[in-house]
Each structure stands twice: as C-alpha cells, then as structure tokens.
N, C-alpha and C. Protein backbone atom coordinates (compact mmCIF):
# COMPACT_ATOMS: atom_id res chain seq x y z
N UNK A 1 -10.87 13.61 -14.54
CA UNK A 1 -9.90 12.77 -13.83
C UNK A 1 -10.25 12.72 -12.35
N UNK A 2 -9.58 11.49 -11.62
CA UNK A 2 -10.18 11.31 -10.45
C UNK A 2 -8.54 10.96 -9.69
N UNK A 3 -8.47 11.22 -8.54
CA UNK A 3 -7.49 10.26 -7.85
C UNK A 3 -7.66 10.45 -6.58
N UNK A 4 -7.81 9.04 -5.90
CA UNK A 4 -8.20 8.95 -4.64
C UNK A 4 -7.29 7.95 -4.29
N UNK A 5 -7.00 8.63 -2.28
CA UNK A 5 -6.35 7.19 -1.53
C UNK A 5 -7.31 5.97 -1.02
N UNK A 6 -6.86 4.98 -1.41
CA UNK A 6 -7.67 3.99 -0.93
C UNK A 6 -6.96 2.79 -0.03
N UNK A 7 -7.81 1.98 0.75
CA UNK A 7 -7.44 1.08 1.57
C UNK A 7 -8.41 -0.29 0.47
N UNK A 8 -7.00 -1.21 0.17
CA UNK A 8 -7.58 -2.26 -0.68
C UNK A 8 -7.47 -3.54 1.02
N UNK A 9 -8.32 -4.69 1.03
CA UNK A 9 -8.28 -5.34 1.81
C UNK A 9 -9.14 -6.70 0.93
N UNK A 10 -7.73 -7.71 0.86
CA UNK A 10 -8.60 -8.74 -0.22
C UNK A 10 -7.69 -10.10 0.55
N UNK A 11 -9.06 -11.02 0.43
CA UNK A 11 -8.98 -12.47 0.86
C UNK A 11 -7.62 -13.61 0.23
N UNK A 12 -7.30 -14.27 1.05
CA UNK A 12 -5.59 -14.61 0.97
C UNK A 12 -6.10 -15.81 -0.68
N UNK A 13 -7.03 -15.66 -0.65
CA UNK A 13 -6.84 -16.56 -2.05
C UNK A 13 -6.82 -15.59 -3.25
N UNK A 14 -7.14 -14.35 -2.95
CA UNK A 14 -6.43 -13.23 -4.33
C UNK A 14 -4.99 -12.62 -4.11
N UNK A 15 -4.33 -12.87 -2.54
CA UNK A 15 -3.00 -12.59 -2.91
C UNK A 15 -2.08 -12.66 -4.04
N UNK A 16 -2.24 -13.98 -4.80
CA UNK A 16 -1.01 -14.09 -5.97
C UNK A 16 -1.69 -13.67 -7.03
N UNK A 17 -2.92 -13.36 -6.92
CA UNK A 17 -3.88 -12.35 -8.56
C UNK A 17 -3.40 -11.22 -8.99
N UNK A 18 -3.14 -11.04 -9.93
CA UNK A 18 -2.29 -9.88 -10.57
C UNK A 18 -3.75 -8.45 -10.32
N UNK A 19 -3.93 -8.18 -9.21
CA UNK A 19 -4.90 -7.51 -9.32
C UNK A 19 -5.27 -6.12 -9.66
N UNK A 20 -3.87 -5.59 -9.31
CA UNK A 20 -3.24 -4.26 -9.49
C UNK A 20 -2.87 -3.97 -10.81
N UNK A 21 -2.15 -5.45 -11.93
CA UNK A 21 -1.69 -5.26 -13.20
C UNK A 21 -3.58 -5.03 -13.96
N UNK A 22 -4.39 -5.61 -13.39
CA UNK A 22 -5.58 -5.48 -14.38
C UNK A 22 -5.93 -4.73 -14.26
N UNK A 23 -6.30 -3.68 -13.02
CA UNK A 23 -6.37 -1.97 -12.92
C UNK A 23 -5.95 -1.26 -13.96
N UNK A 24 -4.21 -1.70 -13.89
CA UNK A 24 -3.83 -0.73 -15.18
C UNK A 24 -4.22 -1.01 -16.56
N UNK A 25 -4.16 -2.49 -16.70
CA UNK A 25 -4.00 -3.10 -18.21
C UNK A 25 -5.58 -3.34 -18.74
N UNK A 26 -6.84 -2.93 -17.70
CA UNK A 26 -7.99 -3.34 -18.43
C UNK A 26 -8.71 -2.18 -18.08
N UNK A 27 -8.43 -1.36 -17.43
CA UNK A 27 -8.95 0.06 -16.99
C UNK A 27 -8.08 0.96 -17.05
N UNK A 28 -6.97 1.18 -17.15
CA UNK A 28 -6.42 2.29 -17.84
C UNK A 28 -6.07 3.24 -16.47
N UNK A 29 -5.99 2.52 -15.41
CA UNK A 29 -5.62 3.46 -14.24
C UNK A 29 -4.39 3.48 -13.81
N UNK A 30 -4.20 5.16 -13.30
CA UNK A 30 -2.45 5.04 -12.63
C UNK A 30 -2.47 4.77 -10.95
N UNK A 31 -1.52 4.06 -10.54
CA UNK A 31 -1.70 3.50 -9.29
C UNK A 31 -0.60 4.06 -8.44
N UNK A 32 -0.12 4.32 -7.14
CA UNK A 32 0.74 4.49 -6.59
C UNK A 32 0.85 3.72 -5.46
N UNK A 33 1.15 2.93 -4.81
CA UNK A 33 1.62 1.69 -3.79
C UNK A 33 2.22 2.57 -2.31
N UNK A 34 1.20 3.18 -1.36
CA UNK A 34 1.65 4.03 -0.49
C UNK A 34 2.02 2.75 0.48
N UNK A 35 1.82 1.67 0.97
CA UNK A 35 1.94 1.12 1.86
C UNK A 35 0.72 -0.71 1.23
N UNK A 36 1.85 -1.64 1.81
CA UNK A 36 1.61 -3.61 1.53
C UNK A 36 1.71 -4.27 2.42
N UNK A 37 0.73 -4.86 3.17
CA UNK A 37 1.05 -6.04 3.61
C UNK A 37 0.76 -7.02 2.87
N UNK A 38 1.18 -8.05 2.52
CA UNK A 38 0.97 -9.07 1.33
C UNK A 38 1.59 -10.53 2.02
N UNK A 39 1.00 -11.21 2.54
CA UNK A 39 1.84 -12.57 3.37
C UNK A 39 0.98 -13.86 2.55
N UNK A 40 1.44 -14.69 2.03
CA UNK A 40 0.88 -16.06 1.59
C UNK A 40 -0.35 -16.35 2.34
N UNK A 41 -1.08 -16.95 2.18
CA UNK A 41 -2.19 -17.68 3.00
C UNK A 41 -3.20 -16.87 3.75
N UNK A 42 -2.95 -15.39 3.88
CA UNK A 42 -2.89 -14.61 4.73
C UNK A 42 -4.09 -13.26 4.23
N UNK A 43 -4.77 -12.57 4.84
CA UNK A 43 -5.61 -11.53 4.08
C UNK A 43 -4.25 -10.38 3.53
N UNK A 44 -4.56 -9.86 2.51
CA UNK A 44 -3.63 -8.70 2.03
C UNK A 44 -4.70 -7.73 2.52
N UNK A 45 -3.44 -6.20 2.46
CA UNK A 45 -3.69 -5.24 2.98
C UNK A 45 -2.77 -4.06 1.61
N UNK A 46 -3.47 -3.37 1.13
CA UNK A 46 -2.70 -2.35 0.22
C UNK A 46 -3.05 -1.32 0.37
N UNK A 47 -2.73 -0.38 0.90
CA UNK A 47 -2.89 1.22 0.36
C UNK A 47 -2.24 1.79 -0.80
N UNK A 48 -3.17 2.17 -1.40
CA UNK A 48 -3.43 2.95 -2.88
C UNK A 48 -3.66 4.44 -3.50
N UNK A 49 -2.59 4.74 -4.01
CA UNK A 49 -2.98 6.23 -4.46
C UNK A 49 -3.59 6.12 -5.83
N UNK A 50 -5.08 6.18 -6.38
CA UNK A 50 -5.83 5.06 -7.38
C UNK A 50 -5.99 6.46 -8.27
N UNK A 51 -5.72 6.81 -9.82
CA UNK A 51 -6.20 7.74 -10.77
C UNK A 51 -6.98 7.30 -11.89
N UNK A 52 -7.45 7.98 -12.43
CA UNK A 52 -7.79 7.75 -14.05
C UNK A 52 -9.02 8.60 -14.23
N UNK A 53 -9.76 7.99 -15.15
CA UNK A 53 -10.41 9.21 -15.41
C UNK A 53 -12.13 8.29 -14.82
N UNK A 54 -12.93 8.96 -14.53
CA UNK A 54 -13.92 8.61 -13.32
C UNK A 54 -14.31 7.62 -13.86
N UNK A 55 -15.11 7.34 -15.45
CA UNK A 55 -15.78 6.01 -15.80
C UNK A 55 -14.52 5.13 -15.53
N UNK A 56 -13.38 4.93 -15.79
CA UNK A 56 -12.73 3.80 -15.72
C UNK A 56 -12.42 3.59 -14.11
N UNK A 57 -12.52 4.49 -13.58
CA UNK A 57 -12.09 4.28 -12.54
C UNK A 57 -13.04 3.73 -11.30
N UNK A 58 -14.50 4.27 -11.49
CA UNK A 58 -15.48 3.39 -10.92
C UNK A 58 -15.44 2.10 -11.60
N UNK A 59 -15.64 1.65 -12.98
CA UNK A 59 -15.36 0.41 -13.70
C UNK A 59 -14.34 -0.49 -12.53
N UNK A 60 -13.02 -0.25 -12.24
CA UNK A 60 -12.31 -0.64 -11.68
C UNK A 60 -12.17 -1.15 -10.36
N UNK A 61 -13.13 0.11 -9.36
CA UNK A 61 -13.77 -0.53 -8.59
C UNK A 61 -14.55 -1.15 -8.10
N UNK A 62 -15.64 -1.45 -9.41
CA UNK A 62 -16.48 -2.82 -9.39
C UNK A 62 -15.93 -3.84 -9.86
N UNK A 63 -14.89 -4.15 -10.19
CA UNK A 63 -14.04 -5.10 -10.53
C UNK A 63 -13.53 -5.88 -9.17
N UNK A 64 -13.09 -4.51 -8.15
CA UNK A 64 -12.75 -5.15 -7.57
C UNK A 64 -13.47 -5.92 -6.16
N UNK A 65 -14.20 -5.38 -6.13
CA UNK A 65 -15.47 -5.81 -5.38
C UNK A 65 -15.99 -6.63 -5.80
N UNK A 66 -16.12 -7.01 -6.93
CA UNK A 66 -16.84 -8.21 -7.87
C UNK A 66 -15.83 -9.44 -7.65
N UNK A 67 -14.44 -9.07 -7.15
CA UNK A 67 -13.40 -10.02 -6.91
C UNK A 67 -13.51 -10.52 -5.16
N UNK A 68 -14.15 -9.99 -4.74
CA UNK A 68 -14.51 -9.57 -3.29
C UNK A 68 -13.57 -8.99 -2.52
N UNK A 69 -12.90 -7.72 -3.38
CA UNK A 69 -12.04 -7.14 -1.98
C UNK A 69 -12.93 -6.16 -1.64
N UNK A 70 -12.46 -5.94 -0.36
CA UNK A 70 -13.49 -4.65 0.29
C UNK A 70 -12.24 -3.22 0.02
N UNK A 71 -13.14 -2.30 -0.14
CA UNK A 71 -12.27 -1.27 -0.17
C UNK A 71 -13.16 0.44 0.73
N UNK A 72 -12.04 0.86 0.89
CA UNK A 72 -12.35 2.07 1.73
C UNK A 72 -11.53 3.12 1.77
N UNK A 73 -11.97 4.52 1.94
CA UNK A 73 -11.19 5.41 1.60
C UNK A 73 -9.92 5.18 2.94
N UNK A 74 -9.05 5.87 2.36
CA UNK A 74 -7.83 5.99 3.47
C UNK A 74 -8.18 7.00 4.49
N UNK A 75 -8.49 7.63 4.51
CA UNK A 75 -8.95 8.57 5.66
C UNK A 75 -10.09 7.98 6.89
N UNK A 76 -10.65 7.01 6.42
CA UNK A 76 -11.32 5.88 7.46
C UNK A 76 -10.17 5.33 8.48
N UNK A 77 -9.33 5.06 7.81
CA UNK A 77 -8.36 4.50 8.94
C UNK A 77 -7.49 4.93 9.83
N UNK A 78 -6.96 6.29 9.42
CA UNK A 78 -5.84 7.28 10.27
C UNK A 78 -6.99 8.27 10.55
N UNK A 79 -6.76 8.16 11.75
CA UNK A 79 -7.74 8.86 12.58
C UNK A 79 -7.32 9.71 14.11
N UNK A 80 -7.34 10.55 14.75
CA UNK A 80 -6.54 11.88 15.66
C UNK A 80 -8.29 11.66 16.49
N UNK A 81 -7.41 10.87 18.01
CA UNK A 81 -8.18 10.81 19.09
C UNK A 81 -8.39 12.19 19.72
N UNK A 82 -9.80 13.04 19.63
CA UNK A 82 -9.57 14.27 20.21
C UNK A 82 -9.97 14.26 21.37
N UNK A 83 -9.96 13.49 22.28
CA UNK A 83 -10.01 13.68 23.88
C UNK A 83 -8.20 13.45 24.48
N UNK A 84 -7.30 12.60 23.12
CA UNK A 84 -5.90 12.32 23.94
C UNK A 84 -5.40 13.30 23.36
N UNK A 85 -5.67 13.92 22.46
CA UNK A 85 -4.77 15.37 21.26
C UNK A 85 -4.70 16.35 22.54
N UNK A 86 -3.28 16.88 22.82
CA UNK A 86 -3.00 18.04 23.67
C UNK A 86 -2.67 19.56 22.41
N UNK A 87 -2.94 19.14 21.35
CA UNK A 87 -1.99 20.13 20.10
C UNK A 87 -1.10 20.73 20.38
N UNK A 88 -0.21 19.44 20.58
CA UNK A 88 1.23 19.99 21.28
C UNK A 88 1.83 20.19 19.99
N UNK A 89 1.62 20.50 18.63
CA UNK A 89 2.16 19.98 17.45
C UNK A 89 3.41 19.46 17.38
N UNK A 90 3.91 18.43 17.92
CA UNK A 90 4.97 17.87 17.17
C UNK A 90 4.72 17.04 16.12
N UNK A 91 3.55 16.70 15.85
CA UNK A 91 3.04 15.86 14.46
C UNK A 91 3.74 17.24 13.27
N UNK A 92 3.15 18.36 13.44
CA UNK A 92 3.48 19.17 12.50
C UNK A 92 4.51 19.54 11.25
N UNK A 93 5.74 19.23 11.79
CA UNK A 93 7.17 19.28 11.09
C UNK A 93 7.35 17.73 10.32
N UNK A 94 6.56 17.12 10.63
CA UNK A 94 7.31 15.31 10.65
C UNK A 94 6.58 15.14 9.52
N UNK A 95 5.47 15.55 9.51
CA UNK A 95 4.59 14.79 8.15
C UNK A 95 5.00 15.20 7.19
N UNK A 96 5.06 14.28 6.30
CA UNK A 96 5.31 14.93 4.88
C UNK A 96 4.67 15.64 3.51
N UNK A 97 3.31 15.20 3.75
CA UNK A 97 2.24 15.74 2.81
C UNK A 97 1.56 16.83 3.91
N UNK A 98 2.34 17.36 5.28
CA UNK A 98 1.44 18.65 5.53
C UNK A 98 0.12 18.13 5.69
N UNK A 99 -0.10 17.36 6.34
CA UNK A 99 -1.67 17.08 7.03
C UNK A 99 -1.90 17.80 7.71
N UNK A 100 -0.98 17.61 9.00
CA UNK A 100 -1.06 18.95 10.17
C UNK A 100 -0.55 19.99 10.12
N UNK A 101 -1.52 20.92 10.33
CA UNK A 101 -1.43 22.57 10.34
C UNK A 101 -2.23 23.08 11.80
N UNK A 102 -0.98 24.02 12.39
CA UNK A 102 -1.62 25.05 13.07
C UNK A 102 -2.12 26.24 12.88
N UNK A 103 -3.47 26.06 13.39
CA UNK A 103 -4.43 27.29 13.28
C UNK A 103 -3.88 28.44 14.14
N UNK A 104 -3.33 29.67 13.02
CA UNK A 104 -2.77 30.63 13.97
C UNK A 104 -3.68 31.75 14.56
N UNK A 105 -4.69 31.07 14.79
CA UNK A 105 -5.96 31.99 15.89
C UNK A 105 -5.87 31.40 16.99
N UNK A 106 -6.02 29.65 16.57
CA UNK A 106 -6.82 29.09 18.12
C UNK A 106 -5.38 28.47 18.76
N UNK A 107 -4.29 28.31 17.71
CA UNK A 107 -2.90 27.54 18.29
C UNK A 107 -3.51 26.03 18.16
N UNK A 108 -4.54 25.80 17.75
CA UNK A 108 -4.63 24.44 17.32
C UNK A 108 -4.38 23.41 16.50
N UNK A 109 -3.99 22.34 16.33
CA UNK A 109 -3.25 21.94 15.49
C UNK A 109 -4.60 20.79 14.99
N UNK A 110 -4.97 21.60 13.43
CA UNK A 110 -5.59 20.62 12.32
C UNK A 110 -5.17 19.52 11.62
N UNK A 111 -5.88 18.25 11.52
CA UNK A 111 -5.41 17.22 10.37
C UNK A 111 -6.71 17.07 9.87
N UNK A 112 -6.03 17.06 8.28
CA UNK A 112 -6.75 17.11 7.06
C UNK A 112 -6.50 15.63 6.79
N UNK A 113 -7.36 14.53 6.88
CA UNK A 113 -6.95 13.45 6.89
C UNK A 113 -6.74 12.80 5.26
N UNK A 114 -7.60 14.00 4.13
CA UNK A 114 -7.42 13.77 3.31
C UNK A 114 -6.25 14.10 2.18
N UNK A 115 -5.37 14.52 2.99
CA UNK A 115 -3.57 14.72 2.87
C UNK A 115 -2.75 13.26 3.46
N UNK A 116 -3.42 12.58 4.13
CA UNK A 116 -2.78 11.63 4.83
C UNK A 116 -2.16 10.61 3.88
N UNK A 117 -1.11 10.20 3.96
CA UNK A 117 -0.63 8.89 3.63
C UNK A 117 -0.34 7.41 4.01
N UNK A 118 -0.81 7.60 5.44
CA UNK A 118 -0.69 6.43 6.52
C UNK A 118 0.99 6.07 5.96
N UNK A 119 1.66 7.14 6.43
CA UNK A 119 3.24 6.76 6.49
C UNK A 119 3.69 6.57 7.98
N UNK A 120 2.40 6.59 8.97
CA UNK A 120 2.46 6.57 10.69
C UNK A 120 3.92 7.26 11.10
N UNK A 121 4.45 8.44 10.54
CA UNK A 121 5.20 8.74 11.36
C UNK A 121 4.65 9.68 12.62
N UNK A 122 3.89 10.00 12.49
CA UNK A 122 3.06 11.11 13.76
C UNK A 122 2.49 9.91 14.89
N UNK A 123 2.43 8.60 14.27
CA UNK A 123 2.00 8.11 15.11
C UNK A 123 3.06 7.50 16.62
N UNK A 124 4.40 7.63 15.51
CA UNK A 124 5.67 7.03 16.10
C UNK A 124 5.91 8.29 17.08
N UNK A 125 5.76 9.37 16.82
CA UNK A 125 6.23 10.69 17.59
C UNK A 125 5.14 11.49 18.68
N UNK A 126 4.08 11.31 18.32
CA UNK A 126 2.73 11.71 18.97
C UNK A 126 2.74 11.35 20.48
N UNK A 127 3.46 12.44 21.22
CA UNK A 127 3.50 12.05 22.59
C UNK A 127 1.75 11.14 23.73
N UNK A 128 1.23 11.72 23.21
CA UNK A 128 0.15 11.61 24.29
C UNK A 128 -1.03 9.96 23.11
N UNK A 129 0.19 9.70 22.32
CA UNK A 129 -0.55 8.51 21.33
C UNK A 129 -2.03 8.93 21.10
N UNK A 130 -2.24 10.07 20.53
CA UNK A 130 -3.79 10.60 19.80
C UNK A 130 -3.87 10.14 18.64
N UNK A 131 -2.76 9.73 17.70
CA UNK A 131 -2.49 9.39 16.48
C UNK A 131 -3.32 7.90 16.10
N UNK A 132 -4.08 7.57 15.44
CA UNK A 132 -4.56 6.22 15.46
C UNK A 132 -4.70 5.17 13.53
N UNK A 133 -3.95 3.94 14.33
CA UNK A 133 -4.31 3.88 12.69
C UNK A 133 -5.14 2.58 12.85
N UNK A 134 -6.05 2.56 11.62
CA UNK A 134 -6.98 1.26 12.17
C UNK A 134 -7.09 0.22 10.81
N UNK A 135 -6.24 -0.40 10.30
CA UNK A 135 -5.96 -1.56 9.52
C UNK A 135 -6.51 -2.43 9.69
C-alpha cells in the first residue's frame, strides 16, 4: 500500500471531468480532498491525500498525466523560509498533524513537511511570515 499527499493542478477544460470518481472507480484508490480550488473556465487546483496499493496507484497517475494534469508532491509547495524563521515556535501548538517540533537540544523548531497538510494555519500566525505556500 501506498499513500501520498499530492498537489493535482489540471487545465480548466478538465474541471467538470469526473476525474477523481475514475481514480476510485477504475483504479481502486482511496482519496481524501485536503484542500479545492475549482472555478469554471479557470485552471483547478486540488490537494490530495491519494492511497491504494502501488500498481494501481502509479496506473492512476499516468492516467492522470495522460489527461494532462501536472501533479506534485505536497511538500513542494509549503515551504519554511530559513533566513525569515526566528523559531519562535508559535507554529508549534496550531498545527494539527504536528509538523512542527522543537528540538529539545538546539530549541529549534523542525518542520517535517511531509506531515503537512497545507491547512496554512502557521502561515496565518507565523509572526516574522517564514511560512510559505506556493500554489
């Protein structure tokens, strides 16, 4: 089994394509919908919590590339500027999947970006705006 976050990004003429129902219904994958932009006419934007078991699930993502969406892991996009990061941790308490952790040697405050959910609340609270999301 596999499950990865992904950043789906597909051209405004696959907006109304059931693209997500053929994931499940022709590949056999479980999906979770972390975050949509979806506007008529418009490029869509989906973040994806994508499972199944690895052949179907690569299958799936040549599907969708073969449809021409581009896709990329989620951790490409939420990204911690380390020249503006003071590790003041107030990101720490706020997140909900525990991305950020302080290192109780250095007092530094780690993000594991592959905990991330791009739910941008660290980004809303992140005094010195180190927090970055790139959509």
């Amino acid at each position: 089994m596999v499950s990865k976050r992904i950043v789906l990004h597909f051209p405004h003429r696959l907006v109304n394509q059931p693209i997500v129902y053929k994931l499940v219904e022709e590949y056999d994958l479980q999906f979770n919908i972390l975050k949509a932009f979806v506007t008529p006419e418009e490029e869509g934007l989906m973040v994806l919590e994508l499972g199944g078991k690895r052949e179907n699930f690569d299958k799936g993502v040549e599907y969708l590339q073969s449809c021409g969406v581009k896709i990329q892991p989620l951790s490409h996009d939420v990204v911690r500027n380390e020249t503006k990061c003071t590790n003041c941790g107030v990101c720490v308490p706020i997140c909900p999947t525990e991305a950020f952790v302080v290192d109780k040697k250095t007092r530094k405050v780690i993000f594991n970006d592959k905990k991330c959910i791009a739910c941008e609340l660290c980004i809303k609270i992140c005094p010195p705006r180190a927090m970055e999301v790139h959509f």
